[in-house]
Protein backbone atom coordinates (compact mmCIF):
# COMPACT_ATOMS: atom_id res chain seq x y z
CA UNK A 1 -14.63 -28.00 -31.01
CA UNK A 2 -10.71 -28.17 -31.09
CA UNK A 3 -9.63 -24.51 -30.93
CA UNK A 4 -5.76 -23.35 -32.22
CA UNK A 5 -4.83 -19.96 -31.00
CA UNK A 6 -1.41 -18.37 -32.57
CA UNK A 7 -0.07 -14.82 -31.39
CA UNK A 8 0.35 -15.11 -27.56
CA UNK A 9 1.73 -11.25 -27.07
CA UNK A 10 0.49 -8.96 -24.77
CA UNK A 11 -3.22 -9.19 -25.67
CA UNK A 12 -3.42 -13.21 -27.59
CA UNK A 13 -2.27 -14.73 -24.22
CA UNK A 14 -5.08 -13.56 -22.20
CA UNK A 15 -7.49 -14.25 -24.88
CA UNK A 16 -6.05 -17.99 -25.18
CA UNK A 17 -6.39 -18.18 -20.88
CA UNK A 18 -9.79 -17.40 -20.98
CA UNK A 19 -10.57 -19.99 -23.70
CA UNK A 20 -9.02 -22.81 -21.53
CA UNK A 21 -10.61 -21.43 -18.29
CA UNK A 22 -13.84 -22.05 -20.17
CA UNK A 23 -12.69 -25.39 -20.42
CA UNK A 24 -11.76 -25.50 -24.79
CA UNK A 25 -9.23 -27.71 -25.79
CA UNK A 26 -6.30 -25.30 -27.08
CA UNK A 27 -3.40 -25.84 -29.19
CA UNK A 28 -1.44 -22.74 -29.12
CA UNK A 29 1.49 -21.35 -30.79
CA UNK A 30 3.86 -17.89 -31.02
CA UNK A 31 7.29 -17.78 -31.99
CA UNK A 32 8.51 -16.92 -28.72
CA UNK A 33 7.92 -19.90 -27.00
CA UNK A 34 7.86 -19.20 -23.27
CA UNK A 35 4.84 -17.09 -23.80
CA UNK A 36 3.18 -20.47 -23.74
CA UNK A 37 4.52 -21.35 -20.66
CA UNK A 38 1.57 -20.21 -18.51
CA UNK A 39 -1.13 -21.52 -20.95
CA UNK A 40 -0.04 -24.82 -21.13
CA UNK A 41 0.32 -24.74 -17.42
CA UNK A 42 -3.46 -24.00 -17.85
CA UNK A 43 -3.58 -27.20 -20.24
CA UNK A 44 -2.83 -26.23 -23.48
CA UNK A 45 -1.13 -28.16 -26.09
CA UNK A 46 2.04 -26.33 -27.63
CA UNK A 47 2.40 -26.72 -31.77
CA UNK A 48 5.69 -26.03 -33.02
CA UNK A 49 4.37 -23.71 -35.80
CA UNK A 50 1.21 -22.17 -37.05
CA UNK A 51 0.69 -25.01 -39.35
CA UNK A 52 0.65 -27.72 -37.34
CA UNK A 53 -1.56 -25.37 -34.95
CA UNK A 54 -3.96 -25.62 -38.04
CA UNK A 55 -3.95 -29.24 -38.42
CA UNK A 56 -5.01 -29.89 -34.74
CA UNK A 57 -7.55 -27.74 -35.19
CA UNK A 58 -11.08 -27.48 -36.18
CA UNK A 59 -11.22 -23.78 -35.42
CA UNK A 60 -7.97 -21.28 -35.80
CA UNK A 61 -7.82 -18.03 -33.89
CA UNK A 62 -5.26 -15.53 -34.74
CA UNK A 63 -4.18 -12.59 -32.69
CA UNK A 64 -1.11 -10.97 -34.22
CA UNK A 65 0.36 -7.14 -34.76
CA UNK A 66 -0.09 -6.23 -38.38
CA UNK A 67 -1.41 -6.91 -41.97
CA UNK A 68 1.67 -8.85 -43.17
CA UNK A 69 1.93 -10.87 -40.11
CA UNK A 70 -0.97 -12.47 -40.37
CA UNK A 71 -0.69 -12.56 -44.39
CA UNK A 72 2.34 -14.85 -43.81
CA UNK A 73 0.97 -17.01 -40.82
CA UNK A 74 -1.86 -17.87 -42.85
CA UNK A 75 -0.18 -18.87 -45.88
CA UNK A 76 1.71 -20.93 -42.94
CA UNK A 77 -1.51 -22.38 -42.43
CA UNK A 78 -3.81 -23.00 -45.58
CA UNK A 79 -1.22 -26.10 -46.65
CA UNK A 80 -2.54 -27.45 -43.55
CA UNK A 81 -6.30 -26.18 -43.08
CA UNK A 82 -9.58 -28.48 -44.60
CA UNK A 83 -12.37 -27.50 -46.06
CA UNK A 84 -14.85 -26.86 -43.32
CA UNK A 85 -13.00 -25.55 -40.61
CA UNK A 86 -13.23 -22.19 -39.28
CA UNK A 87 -10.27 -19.06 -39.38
CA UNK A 88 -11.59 -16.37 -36.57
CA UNK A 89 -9.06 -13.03 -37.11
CA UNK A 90 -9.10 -11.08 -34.06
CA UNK A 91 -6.28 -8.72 -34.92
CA UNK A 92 -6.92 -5.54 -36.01
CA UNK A 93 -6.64 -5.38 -39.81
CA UNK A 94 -8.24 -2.73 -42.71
CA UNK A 95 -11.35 -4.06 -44.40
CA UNK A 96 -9.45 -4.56 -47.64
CA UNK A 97 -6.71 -6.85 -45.91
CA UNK A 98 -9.72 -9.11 -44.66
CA UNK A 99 -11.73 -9.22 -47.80
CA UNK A 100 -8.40 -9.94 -49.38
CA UNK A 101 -7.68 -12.64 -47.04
CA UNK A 102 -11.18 -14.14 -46.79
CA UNK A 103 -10.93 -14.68 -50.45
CA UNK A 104 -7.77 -17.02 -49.96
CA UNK A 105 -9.29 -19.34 -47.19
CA UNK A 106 -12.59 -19.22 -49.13
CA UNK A 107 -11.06 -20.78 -52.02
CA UNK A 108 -10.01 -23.88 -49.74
CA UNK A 109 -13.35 -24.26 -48.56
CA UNK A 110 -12.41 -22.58 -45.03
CA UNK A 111 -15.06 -20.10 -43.38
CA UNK A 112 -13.71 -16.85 -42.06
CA UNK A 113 -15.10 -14.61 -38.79
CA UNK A 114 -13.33 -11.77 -38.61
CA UNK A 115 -13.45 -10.61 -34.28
CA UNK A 116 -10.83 -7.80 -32.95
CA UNK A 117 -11.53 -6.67 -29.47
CA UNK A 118 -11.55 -3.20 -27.99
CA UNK A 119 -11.27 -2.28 -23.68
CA UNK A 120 -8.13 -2.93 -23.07
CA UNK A 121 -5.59 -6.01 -22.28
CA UNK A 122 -6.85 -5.34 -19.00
CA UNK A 123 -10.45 -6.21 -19.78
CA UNK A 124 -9.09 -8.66 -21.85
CA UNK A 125 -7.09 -10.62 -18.79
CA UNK A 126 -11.00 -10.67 -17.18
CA UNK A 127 -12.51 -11.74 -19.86
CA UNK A 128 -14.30 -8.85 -19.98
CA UNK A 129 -13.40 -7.36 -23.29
CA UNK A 130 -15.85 -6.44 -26.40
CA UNK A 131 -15.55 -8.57 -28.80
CA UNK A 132 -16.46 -7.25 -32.42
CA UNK A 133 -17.56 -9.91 -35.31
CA UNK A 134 -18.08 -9.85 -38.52
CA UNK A 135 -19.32 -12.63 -41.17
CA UNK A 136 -22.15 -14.73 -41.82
CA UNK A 137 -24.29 -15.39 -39.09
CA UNK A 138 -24.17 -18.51 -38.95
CA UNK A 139 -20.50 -19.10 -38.95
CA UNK A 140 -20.78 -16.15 -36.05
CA UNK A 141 -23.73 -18.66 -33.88
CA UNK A 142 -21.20 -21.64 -34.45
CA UNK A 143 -18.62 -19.73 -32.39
CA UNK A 144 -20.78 -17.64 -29.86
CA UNK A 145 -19.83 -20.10 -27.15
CA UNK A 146 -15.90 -19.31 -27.71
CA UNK A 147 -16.63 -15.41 -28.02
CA UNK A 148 -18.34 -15.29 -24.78
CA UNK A 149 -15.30 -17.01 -22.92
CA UNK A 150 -12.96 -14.32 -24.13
CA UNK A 151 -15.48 -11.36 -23.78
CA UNK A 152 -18.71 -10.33 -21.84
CA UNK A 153 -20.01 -7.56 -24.54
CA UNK A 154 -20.27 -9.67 -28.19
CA UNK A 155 -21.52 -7.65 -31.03
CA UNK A 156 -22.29 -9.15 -34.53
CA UNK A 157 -21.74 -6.09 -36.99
CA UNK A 158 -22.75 -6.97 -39.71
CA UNK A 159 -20.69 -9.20 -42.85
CA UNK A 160 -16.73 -9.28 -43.01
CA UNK A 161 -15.33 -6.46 -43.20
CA UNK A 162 -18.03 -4.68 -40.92
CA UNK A 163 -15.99 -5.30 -37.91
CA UNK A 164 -12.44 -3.68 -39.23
CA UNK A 165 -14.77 -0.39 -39.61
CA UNK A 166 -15.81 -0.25 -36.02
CA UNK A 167 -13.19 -1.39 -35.07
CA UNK A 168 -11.03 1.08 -36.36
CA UNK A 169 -13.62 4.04 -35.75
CA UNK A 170 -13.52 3.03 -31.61
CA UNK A 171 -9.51 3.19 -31.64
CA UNK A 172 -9.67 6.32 -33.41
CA UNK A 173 -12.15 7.77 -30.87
CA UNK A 174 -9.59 6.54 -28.27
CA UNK A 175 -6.39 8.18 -29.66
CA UNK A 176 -8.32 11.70 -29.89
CA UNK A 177 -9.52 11.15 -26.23
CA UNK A 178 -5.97 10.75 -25.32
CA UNK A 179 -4.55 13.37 -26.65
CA UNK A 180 -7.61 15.53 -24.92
CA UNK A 181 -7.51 14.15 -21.80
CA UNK A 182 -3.24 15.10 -21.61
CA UNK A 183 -4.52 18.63 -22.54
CA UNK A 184 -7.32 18.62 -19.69
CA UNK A 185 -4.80 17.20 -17.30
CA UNK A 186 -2.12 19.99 -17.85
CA UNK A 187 -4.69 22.61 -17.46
CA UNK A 188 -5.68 21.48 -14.17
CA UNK A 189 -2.09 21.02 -13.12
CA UNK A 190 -1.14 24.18 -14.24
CA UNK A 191 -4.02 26.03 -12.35
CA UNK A 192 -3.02 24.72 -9.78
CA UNK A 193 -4.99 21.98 -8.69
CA UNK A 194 -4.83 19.10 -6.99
CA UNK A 195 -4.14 16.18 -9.95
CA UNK A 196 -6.18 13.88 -7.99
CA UNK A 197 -9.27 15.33 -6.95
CA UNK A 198 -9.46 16.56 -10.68
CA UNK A 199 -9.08 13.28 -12.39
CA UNK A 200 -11.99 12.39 -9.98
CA UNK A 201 -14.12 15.53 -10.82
CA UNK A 202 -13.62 14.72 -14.35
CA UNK A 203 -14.69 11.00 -13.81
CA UNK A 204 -17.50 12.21 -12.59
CA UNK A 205 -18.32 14.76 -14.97
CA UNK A 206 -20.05 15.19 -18.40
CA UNK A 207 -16.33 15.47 -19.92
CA UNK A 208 -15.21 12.12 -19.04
CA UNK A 209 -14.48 9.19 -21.08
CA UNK A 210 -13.56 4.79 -20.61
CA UNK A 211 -9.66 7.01 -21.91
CA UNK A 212 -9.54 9.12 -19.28
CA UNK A 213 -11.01 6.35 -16.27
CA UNK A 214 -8.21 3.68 -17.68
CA UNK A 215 -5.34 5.30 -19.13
CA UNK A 216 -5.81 8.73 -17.07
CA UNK A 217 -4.97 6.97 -14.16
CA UNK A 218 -1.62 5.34 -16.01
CA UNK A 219 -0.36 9.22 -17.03
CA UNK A 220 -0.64 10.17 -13.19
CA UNK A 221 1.02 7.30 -12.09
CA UNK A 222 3.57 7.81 -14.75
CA UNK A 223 4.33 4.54 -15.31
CA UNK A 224 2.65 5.30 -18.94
CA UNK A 225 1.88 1.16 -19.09
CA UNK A 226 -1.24 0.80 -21.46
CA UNK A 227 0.69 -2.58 -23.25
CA UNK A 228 -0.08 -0.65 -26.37
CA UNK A 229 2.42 0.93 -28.61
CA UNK A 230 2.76 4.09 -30.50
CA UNK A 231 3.62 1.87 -33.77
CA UNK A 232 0.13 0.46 -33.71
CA UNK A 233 -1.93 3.52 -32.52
CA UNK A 234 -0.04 4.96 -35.91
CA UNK A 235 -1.28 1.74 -37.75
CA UNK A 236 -4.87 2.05 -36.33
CA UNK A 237 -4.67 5.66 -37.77
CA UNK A 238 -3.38 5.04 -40.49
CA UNK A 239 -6.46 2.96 -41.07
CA UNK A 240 -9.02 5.30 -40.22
CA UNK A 241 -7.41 8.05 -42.18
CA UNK A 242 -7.65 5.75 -45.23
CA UNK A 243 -11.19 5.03 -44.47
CA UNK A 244 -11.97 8.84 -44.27
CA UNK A 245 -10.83 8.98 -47.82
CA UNK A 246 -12.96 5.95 -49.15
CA UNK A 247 -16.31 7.68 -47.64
CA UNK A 248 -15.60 10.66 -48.31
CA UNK A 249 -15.65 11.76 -44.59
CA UNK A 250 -12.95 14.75 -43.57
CA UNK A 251 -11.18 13.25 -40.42
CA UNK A 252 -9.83 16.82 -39.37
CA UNK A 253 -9.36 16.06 -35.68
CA UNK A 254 -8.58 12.61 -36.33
CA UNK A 255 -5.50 13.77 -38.71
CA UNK A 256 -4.30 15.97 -36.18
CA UNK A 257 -4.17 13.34 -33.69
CA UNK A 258 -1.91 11.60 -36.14
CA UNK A 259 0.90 14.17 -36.82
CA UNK A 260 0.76 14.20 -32.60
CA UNK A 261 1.39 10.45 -33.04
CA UNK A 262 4.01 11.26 -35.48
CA UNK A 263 5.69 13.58 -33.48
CA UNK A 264 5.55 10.71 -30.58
CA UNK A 265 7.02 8.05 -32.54
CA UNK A 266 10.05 10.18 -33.51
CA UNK A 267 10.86 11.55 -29.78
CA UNK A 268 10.01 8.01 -27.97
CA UNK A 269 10.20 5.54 -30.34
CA UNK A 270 7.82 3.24 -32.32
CA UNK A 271 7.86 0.72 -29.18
CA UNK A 272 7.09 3.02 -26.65
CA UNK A 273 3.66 2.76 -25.07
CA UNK A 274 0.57 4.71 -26.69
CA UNK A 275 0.15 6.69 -23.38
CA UNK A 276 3.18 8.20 -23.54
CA UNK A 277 1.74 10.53 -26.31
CA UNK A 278 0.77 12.70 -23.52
CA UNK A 279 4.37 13.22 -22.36
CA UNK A 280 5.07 15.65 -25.25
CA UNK A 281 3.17 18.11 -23.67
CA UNK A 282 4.91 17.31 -19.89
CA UNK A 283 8.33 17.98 -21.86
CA UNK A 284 7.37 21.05 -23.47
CA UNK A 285 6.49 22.54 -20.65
CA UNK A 286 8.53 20.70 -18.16
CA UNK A 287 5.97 19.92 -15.88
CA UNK A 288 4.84 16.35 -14.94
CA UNK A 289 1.36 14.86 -14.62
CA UNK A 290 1.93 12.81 -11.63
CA UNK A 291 -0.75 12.06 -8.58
CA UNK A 292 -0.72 9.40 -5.92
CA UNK A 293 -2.54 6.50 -5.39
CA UNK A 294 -2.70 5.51 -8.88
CA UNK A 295 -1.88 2.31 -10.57
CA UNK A 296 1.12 1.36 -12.42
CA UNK A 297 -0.80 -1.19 -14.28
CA UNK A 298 -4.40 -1.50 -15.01
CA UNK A 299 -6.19 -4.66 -13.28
């Protein structure tokens, strides 16, 4: 199977590695080009756009930031794609957009798997992140093989669509855990307690979450660097706020979290990273959530 890969940011590239560590041929592609640099290092073959990506390939993966963007890279694509081959989305997209788009490749003849991943870019530079899939089952089988390279937890939810749900749902989970965990951490440090030894209490508690054991350990550091941006946590929002509304299921908490988000996004920026959510509550009250012998990166 001759696998294309296009969107080689902070999560695609790692993805992409642990396809060619598993020994798939790769054409890749992103429109900053020394992204590739490392992956055809690896042996990858560069394509100078997503089209040609598609015509070297019997299998296109896709791992880009947002609705539109991968709206226009697949139009990029379908001149080029043939009946038979295989489009696997892994970015994180709202059920509608994929129905919408599975519709388009369908009508060429092109299958669809739809597969974001949740854990982390750090899991995902292991190739130990969950993978999430939805579609047919068989089209799912066909590309087990290439699933397990890039993760070590696969889960077939259900048909297309299925996946944006959960997918959505987990990254809403993780935003409110964020949020909490900032809140837990200032009440220890204002108590008085040591930031360390309370992090590990928590770990180690009936309070703790995969949030606070990853990203925790980022806030005490202070280095805040989750490779995740307060744009997209607003996006993933966004999506579960609109799925709330379709089943009829009052996201009270969740909408909170989002106004925090908001509020983020206007004093930091839409770039800055997801984690640093937690710093409007160190600048209100002018204390810092800071610990030693944490990581500035996760590993």
């Amino acid at each position: 199977m001759r696998l294309g890969f296009v969107g080689l940011g902070n999560l695609g590239g790692h993805l992409a590695a642990s396809l060619l560590r598993a020994g798939f041929s790769v054409t890749v592609h992103d429109r900053d080009r020394s992204l590739a640099d490392r992956l055809l290092a690896m042996g990858g073959t560069w394509a100078d756009s997503a089209a040609d990506v598609a015509a070297a390939s019997d299998t296109v993966l896709t791992c880009l930031p947002s609705p539109a963007v991968s709206e226009a890279v697949l139009r990029q694509m379908l001149p080029a794609m043939r009946p038979g081959m295989t489009w696997v989305e892994m970015s994180t997209l709202g059920r509608d957009d994929i129905l919408r788009l599975a519709e388009l490749v369908q009508a060429q003849g092109v299958r669809m798997l739809e597969s974001p991943v949740t854990g982390g870019v750090h899991l995902a530079a292991r190739g130990e992140i969950t993978v999430l899939a939805g579609g047919d089952a068989d089209v799912f089988e066909a590309h087990r093989a290439a699933l397990e390279a890039m993760g070590n937890r696969i889960f077939h939810i259900g048909p297309l669509g299925s996946a944006a749900v959960i997918k959505v749902i987990t990254n809403m989970l993780a935003f409110i855990h964020l949020v909490a965990d900032g809140e837990a951490l200032m009440l220890a440090k204002r108590a008085g307690l040591d930031l360390k030894t309370a992090w590990e209490a928590i770990s180690a508690s009936s309070g703790t979450s995969f949030v606070h054991e990853t990203e925790g350990q980022l806030i005490l550091n202070g280095s805040y660097d989750i490779a995740f941006s307060m744009d997209l946590a607003l996006k993933d929002l966004g999506f579960a706020m609109g799925f709330g509304q379709e089943f009829g299921v009052p996201l009270d908490l969740a909408g909170q979290v989002q106004q925090t988000f908001v509020k983020g996004r206007a004093a930091y920026g839409g770039e800055a990273q997801s984690t640093q959510i937690v710093k409007l509550l160190e600048d209100v009250l002018g204390t810092d959530l800071r610990a030693d012998g944490f990581p500035a990166r996760l590993e």
